[in-house]
C-alpha atoms as a PDB file:
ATOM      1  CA  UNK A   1     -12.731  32.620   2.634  1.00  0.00           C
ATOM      2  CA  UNK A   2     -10.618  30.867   0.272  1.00  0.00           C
ATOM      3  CA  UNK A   3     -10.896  31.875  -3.797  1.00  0.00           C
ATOM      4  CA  UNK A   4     -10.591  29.298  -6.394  1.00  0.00           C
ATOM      5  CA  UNK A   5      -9.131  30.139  -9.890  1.00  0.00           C
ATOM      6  CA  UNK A   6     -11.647  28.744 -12.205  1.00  0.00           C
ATOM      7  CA  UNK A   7      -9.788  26.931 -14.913  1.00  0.00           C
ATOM      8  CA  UNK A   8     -10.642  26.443 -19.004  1.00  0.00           C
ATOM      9  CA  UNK A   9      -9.889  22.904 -19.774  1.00  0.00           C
ATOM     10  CA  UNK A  10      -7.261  22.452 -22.587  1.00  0.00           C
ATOM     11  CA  UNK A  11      -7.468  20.480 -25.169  1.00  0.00           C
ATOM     12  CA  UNK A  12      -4.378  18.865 -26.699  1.00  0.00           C
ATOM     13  CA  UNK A  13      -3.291  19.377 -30.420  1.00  0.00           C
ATOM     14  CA  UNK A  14      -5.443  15.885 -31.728  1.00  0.00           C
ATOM     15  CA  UNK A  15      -8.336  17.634 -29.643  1.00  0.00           C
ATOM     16  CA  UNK A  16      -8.382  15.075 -26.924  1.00  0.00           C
ATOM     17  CA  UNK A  17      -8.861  16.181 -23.016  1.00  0.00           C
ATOM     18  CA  UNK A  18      -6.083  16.315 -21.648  1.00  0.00           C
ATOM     19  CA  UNK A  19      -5.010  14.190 -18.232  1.00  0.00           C
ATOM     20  CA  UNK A  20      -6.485  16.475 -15.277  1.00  0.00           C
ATOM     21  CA  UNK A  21      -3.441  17.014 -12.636  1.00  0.00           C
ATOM     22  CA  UNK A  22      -3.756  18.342  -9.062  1.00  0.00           C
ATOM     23  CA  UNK A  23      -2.924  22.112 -10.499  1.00  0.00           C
ATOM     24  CA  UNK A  24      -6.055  21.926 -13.011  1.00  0.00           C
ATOM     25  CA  UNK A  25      -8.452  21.127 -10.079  1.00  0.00           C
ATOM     26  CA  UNK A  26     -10.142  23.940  -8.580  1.00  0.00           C
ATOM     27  CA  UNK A  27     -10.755  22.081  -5.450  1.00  0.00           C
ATOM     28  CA  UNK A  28      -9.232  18.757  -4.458  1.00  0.00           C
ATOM     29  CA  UNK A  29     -11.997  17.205  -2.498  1.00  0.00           C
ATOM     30  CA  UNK A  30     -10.401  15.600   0.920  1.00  0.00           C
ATOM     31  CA  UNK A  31     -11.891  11.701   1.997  1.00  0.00           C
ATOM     32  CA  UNK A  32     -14.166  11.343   4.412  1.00  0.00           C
ATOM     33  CA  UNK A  33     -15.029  15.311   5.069  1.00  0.00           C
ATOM     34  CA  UNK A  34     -17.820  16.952   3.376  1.00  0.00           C
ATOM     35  CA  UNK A  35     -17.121  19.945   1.410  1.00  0.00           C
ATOM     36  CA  UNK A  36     -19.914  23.024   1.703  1.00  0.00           C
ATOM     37  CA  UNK A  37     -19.885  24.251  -2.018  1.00  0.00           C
ATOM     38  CA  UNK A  38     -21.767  28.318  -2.488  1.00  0.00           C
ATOM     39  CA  UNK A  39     -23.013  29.284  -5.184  1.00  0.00           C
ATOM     40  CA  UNK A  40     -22.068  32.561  -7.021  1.00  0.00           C
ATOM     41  CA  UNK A  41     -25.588  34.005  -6.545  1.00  0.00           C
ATOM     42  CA  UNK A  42     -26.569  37.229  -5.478  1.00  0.00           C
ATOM     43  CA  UNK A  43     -30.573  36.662  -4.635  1.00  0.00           C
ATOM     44  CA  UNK A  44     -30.229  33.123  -2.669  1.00  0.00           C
ATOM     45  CA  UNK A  45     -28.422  31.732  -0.365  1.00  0.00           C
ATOM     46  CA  UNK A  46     -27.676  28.106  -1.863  1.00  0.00           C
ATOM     47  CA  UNK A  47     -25.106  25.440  -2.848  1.00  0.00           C
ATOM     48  CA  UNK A  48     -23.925  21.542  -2.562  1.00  0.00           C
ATOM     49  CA  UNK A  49     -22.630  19.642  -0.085  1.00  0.00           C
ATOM     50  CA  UNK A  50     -20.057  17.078  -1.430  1.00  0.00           C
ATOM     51  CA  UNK A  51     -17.831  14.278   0.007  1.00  0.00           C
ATOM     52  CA  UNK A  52     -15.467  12.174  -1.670  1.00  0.00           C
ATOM     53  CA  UNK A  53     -16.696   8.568   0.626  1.00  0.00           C
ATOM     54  CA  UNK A  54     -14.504   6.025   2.050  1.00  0.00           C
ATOM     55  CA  UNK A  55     -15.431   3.752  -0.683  1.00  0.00           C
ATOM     56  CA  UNK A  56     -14.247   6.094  -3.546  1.00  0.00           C
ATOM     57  CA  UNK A  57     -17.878   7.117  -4.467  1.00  0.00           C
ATOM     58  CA  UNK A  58     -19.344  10.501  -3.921  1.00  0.00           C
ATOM     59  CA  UNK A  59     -22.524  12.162  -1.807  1.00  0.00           C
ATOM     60  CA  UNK A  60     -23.901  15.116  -2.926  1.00  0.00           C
ATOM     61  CA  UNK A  61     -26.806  17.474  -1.341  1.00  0.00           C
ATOM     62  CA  UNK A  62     -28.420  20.481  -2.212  1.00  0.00           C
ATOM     63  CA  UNK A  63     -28.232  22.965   0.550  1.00  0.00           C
ATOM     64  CA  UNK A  64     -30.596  26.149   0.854  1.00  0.00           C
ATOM     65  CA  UNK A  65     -30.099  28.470   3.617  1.00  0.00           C
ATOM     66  CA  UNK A  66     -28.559  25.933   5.916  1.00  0.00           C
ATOM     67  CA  UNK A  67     -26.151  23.674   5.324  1.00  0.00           C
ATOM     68  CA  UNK A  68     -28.099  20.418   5.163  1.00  0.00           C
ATOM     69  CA  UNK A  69     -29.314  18.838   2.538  1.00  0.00           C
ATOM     70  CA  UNK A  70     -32.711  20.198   0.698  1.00  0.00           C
ATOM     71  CA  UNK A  71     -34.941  18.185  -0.955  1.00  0.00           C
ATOM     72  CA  UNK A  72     -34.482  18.795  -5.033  1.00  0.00           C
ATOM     73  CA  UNK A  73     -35.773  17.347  -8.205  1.00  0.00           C
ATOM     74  CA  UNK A  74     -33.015  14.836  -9.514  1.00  0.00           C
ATOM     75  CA  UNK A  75     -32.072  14.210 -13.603  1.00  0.00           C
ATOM     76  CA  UNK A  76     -29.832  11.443 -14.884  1.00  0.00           C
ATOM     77  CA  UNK A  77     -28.873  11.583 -18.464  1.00  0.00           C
ATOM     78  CA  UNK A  78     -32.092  13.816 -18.615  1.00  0.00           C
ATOM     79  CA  UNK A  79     -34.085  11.915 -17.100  1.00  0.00           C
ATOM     80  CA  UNK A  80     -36.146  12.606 -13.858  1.00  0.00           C
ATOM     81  CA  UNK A  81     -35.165  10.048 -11.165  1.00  0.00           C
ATOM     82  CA  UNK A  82     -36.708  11.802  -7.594  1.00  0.00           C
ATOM     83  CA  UNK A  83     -38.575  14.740  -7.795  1.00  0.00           C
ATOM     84  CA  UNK A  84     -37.369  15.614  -4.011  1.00  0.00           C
ATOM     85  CA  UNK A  85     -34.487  13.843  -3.595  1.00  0.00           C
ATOM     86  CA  UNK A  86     -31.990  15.168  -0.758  1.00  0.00           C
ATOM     87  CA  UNK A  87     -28.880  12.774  -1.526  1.00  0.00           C
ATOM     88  CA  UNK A  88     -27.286  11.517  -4.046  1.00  0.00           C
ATOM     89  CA  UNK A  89     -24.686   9.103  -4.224  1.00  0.00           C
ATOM     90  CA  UNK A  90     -22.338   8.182  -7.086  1.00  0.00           C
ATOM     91  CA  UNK A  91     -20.722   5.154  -6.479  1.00  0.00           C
ATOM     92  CA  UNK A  92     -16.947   4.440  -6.915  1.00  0.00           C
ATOM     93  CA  UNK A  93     -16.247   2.916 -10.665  1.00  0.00           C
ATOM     94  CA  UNK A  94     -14.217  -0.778 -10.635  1.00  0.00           C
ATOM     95  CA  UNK A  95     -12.556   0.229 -13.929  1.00  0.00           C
ATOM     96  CA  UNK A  96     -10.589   3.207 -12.726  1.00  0.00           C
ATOM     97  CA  UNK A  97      -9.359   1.543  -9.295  1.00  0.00           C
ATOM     98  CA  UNK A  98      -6.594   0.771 -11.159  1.00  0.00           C
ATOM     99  CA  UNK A  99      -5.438   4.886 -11.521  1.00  0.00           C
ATOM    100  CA  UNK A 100      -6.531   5.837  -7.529  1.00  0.00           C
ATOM    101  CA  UNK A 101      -3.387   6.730  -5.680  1.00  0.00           C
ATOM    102  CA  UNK A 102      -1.406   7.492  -8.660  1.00  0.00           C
ATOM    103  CA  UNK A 103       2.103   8.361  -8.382  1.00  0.00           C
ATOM    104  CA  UNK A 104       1.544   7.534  -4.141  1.00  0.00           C
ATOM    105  CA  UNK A 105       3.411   3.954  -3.146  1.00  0.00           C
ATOM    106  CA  UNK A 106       4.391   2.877   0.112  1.00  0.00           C
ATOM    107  CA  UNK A 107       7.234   4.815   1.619  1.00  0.00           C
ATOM    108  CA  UNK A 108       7.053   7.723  -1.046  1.00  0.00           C
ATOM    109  CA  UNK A 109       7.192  11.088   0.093  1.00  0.00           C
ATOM    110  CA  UNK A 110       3.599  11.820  -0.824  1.00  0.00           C
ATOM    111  CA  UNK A 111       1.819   8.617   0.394  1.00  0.00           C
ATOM    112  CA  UNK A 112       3.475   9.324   3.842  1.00  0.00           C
ATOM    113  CA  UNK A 113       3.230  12.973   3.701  1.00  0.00           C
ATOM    114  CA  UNK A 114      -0.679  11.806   3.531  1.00  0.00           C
ATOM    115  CA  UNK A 115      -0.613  10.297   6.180  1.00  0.00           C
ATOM    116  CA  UNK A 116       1.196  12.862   8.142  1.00  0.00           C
ATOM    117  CA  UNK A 117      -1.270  15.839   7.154  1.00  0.00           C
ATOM    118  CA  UNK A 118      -4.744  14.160   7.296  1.00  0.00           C
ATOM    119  CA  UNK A 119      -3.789  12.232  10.409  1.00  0.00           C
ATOM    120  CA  UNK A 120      -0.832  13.929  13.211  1.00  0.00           C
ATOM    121  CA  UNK A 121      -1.512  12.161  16.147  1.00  0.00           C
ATOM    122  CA  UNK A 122      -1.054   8.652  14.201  1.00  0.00           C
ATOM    123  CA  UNK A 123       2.463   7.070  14.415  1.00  0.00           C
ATOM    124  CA  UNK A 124       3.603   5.608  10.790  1.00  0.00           C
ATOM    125  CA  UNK A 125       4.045   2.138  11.710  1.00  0.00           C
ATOM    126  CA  UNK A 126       3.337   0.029   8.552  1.00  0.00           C
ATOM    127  CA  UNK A 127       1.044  -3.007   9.877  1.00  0.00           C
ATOM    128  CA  UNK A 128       0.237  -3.764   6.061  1.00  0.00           C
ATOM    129  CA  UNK A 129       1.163  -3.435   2.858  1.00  0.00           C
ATOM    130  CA  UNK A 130      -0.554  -0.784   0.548  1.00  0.00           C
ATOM    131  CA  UNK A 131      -3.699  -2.088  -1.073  1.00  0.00           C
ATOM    132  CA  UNK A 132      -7.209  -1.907  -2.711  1.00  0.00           C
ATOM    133  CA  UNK A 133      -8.500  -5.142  -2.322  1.00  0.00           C
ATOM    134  CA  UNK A 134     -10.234  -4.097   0.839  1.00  0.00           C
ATOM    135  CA  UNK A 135     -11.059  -1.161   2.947  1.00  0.00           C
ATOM    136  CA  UNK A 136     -11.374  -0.205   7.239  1.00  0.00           C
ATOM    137  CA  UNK A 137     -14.659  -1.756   7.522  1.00  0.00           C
ATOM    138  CA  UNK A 138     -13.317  -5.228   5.601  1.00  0.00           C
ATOM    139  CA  UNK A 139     -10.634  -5.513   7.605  1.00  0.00           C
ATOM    140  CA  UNK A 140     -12.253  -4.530  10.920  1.00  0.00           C
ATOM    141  CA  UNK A 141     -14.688  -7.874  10.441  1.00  0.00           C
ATOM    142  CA  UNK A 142     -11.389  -9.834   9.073  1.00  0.00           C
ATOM    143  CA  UNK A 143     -12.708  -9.608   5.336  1.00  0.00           C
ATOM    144  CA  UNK A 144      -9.998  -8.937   3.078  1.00  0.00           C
ATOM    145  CA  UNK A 145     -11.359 -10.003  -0.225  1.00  0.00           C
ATOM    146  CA  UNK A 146     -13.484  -6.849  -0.965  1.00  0.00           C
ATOM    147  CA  UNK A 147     -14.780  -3.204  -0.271  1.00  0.00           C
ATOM    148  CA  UNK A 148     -17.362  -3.244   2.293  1.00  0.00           C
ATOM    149  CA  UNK A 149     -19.354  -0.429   2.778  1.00  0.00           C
ATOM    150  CA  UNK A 150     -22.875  -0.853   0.749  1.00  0.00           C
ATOM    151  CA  UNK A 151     -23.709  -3.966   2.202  1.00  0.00           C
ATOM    152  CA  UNK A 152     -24.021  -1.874   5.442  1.00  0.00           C
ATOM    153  CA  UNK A 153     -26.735  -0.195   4.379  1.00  0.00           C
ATOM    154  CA  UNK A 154     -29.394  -3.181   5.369  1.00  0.00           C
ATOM    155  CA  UNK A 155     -32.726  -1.078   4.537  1.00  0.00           C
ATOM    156  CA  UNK A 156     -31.306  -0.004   0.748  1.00  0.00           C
ATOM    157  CA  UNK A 157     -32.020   3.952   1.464  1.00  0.00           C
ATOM    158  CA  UNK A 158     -28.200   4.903   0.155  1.00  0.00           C
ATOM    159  CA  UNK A 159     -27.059   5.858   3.566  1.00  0.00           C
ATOM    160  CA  UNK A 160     -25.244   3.772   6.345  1.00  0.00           C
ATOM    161  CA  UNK A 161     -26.305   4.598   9.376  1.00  0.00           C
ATOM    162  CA  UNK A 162     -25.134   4.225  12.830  1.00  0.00           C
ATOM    163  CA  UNK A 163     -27.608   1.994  13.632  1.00  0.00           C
ATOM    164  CA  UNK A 164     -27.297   0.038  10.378  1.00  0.00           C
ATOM    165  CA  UNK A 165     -23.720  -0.271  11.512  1.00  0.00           C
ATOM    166  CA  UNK A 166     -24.585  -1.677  15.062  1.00  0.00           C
ATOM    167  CA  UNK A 167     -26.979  -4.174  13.527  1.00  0.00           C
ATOM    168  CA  UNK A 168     -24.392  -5.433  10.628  1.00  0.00           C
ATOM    169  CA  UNK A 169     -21.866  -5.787  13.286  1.00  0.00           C
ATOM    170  CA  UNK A 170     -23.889  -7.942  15.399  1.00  0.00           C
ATOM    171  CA  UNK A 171     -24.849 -10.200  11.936  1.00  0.00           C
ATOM    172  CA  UNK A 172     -21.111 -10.734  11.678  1.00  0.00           C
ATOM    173  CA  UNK A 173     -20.628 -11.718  15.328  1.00  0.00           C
ATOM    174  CA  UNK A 174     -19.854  -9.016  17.125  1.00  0.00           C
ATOM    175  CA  UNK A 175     -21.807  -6.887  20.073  1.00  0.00           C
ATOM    176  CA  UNK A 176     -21.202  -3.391  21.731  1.00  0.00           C
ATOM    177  CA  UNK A 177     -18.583  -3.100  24.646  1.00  0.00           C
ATOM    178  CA  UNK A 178     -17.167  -0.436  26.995  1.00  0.00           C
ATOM    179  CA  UNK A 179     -14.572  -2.400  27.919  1.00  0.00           C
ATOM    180  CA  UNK A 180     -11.443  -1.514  25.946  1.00  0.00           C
ATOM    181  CA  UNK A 181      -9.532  -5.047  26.807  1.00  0.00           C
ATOM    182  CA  UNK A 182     -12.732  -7.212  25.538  1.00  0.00           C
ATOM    183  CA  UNK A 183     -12.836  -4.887  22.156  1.00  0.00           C
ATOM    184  CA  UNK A 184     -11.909  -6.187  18.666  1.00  0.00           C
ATOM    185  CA  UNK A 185     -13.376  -3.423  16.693  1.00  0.00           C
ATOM    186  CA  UNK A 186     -13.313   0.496  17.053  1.00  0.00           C
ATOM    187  CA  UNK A 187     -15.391   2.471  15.601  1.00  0.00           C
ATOM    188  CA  UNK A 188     -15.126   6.212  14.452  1.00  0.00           C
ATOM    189  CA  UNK A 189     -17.588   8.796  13.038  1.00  0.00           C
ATOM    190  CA  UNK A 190     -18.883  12.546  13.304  1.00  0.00           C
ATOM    191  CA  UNK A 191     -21.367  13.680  15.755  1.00  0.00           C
ATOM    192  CA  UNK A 192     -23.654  17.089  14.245  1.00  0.00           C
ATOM    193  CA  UNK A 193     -26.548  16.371  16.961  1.00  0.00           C
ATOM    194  CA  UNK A 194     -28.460  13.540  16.679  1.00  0.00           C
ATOM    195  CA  UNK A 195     -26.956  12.406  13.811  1.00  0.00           C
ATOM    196  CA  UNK A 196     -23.829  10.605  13.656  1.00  0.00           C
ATOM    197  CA  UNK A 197     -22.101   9.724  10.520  1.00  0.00           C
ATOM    198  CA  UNK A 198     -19.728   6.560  10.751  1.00  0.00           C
ATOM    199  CA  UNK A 199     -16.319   7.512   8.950  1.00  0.00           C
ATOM    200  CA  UNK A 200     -13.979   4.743   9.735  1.00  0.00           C
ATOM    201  CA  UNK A 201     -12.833   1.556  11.793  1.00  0.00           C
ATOM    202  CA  UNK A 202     -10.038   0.228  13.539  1.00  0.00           C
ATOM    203  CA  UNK A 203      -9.127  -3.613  14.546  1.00  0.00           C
ATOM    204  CA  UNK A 204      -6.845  -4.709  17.681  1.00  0.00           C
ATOM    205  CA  UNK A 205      -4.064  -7.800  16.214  1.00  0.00           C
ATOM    206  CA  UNK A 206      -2.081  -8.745  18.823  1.00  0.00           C
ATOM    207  CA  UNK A 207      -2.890  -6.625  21.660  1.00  0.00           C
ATOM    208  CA  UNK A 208      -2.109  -3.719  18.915  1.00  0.00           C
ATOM    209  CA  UNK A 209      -4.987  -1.396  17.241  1.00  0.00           C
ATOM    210  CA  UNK A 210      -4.575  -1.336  13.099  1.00  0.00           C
ATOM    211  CA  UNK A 211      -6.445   1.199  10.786  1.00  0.00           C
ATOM    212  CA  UNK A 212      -6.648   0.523   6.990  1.00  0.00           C
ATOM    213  CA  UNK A 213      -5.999   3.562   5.629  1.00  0.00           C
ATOM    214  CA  UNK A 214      -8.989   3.713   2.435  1.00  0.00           C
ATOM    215  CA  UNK A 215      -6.764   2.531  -0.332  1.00  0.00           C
ATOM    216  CA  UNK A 216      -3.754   2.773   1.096  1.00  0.00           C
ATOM    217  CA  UNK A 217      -1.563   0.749   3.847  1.00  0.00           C
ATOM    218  CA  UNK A 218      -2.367  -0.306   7.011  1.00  0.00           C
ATOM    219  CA  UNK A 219      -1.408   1.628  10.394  1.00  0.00           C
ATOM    220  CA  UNK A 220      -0.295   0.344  13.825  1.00  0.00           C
ATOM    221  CA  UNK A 221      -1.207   2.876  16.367  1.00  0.00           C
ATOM    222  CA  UNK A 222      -1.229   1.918  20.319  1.00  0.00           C
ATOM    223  CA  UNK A 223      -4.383   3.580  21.510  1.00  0.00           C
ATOM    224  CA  UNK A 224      -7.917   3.268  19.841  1.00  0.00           C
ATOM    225  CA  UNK A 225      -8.873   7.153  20.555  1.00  0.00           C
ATOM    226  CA  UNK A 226      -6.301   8.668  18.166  1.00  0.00           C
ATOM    227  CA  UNK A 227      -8.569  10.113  15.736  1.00  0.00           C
ATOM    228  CA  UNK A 228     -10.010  13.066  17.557  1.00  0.00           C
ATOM    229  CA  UNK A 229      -9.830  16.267  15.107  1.00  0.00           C
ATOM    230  CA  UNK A 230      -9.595  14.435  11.627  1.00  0.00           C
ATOM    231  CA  UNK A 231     -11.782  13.495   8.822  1.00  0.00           C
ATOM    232  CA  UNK A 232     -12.294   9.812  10.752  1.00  0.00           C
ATOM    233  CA  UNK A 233     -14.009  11.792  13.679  1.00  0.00           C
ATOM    234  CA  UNK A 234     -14.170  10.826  17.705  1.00  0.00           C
ATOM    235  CA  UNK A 235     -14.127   7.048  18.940  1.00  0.00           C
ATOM    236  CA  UNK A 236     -17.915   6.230  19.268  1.00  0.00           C
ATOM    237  CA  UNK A 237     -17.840   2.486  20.259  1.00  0.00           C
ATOM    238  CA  UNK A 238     -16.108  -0.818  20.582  1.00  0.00           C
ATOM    239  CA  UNK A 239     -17.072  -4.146  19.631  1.00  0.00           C
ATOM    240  CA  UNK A 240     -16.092  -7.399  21.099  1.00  0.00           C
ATOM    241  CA  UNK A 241     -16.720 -10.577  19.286  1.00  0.00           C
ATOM    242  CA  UNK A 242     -19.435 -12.910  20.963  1.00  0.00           C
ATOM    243  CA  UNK A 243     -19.256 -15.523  18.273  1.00  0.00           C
ATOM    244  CA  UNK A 244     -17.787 -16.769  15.567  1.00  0.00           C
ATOM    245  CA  UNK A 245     -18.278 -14.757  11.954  1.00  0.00           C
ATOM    246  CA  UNK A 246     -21.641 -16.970  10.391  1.00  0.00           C
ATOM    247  CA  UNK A 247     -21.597 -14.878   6.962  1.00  0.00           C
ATOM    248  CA  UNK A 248     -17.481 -14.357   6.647  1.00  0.00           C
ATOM    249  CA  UNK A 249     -16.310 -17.085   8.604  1.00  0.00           C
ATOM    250  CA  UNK A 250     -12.410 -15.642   7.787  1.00  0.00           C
ATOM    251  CA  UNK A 251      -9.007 -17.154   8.865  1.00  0.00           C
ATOM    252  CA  UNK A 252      -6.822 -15.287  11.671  1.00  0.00           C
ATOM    253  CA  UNK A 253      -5.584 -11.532  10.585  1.00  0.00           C
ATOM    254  CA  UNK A 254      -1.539 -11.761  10.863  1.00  0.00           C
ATOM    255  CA  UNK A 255       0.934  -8.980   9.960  1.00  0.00           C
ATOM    256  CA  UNK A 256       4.396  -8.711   9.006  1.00  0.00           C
END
């Protein structure tokens, strides 16, 4: 089990916080994978599950026993929201998209090196440009104006759900396939059970697959099922497009 050095945080001389850098983090939280947090208690068996989401918020749970999430009374700013809630999600704030992916641009060492670690079995072949005007799910309905993730959620419960995903799929034009040569879309998530939890999506340009990588570039990789063993999970479906977008009617996707 892996021990984390539990830092003081510094304050400069004019008393301000100081700029937190990877080496004053206890834990640096990976995307897409949720992180089982224990607590340091010797009479119960508890903690929180976080993950750091494809959209840049967060999901936290309190686990008890097991690691799923327990229901728990939540407070914001003091305030009792839920007396059993079991998830909570912090969204990702607009005003500090601007500092994500600091120091990482396309073709530096760490960017790549990224790339490299999180995902092995995917070749680095630049489709497009690093940027965070959009993310997977954007680009996999040809939407490259904004983050789309929320607007998944049709029923407003905080969670996106496989089914949710079929559904908002279909509103945008597009229907499940098993044929590989029909698909436009890939999807990707984790199985545990019954439960699936979507993680990420691919779209075929050209005869050629192409995975936005969060807020980073996007990558050309020959074969949809690439993914097996990351944080984006197993291939769960395709998609083939059945009609013309009615909500984000979008021009054609081209690459450099």
């Amino acid at each position: 089990m892996t021990q984390y050095n539990i830092h003081s945080f510094k304050k400069n001389q004019s008393n301000e916080l100081k700029k937190v850098t990877a080496k004053d983090a206890d834990l640096i939280l990976p995307r897409g994978h949720q992180m089982i947090l224990k607590a340091e208690d010797e009479n119960y068996n508890r903690g929180m599950l976080v993950e750091l989401l494809e959209n840049g918020g967060y999901e936290m749970a309190y686990w008890y026993e097991v690691a799923k999430p327990y229901p728990v009374e939540v407070l914001v700013d003091g305030k009792s929201i839920k007396k059993d809630a079991r998830k909570v999600t912090m969204k990702f704030h607009p005003e500090l998209e601007e500092d994500s992916f600091a120091g990482a641009s396309l073709g530096t060492p760490d960017f790549l090196s990224l790339y490299k670690r999180g995902f092995p079995e995917v070749p680095i072949e630049i489709a497009g440009r690093r940027t965070k005007a959009y993310n997977c799910i954007a680009r996999s309905i040809g939407v490259t104006d904004r983050w789309v993730w929320d607007e998944v959620d049709l029923n407003e419960n905080g969670e996106a759900s496989f089914s949710e995903f079929i559904r908002f799929y279909d509103m945008h034009g597009y229907r499940p396939t098993s044929n590989e040569n029909d698909a436009i879309v890939a999807l990707y998530g984790v199985r545990n059970g019954l439960f699936i939890t979507v993680k990420h999506a691919a779209r075929k340009v050209n005869g050629q697959w192409e995975s936005k990588m969060g807020q980073g570039d996007t990558l050309r990789h020959h074969e949809a099922d690439i993914f097996g063993g990351t944080s984006y999970g197993d291939l769960l479906l395709y998609f083939e497009q059945y009609m013309e977008d009615p909500i984000d009617p979008r021009k054609r996707i081209t690459t450099f």
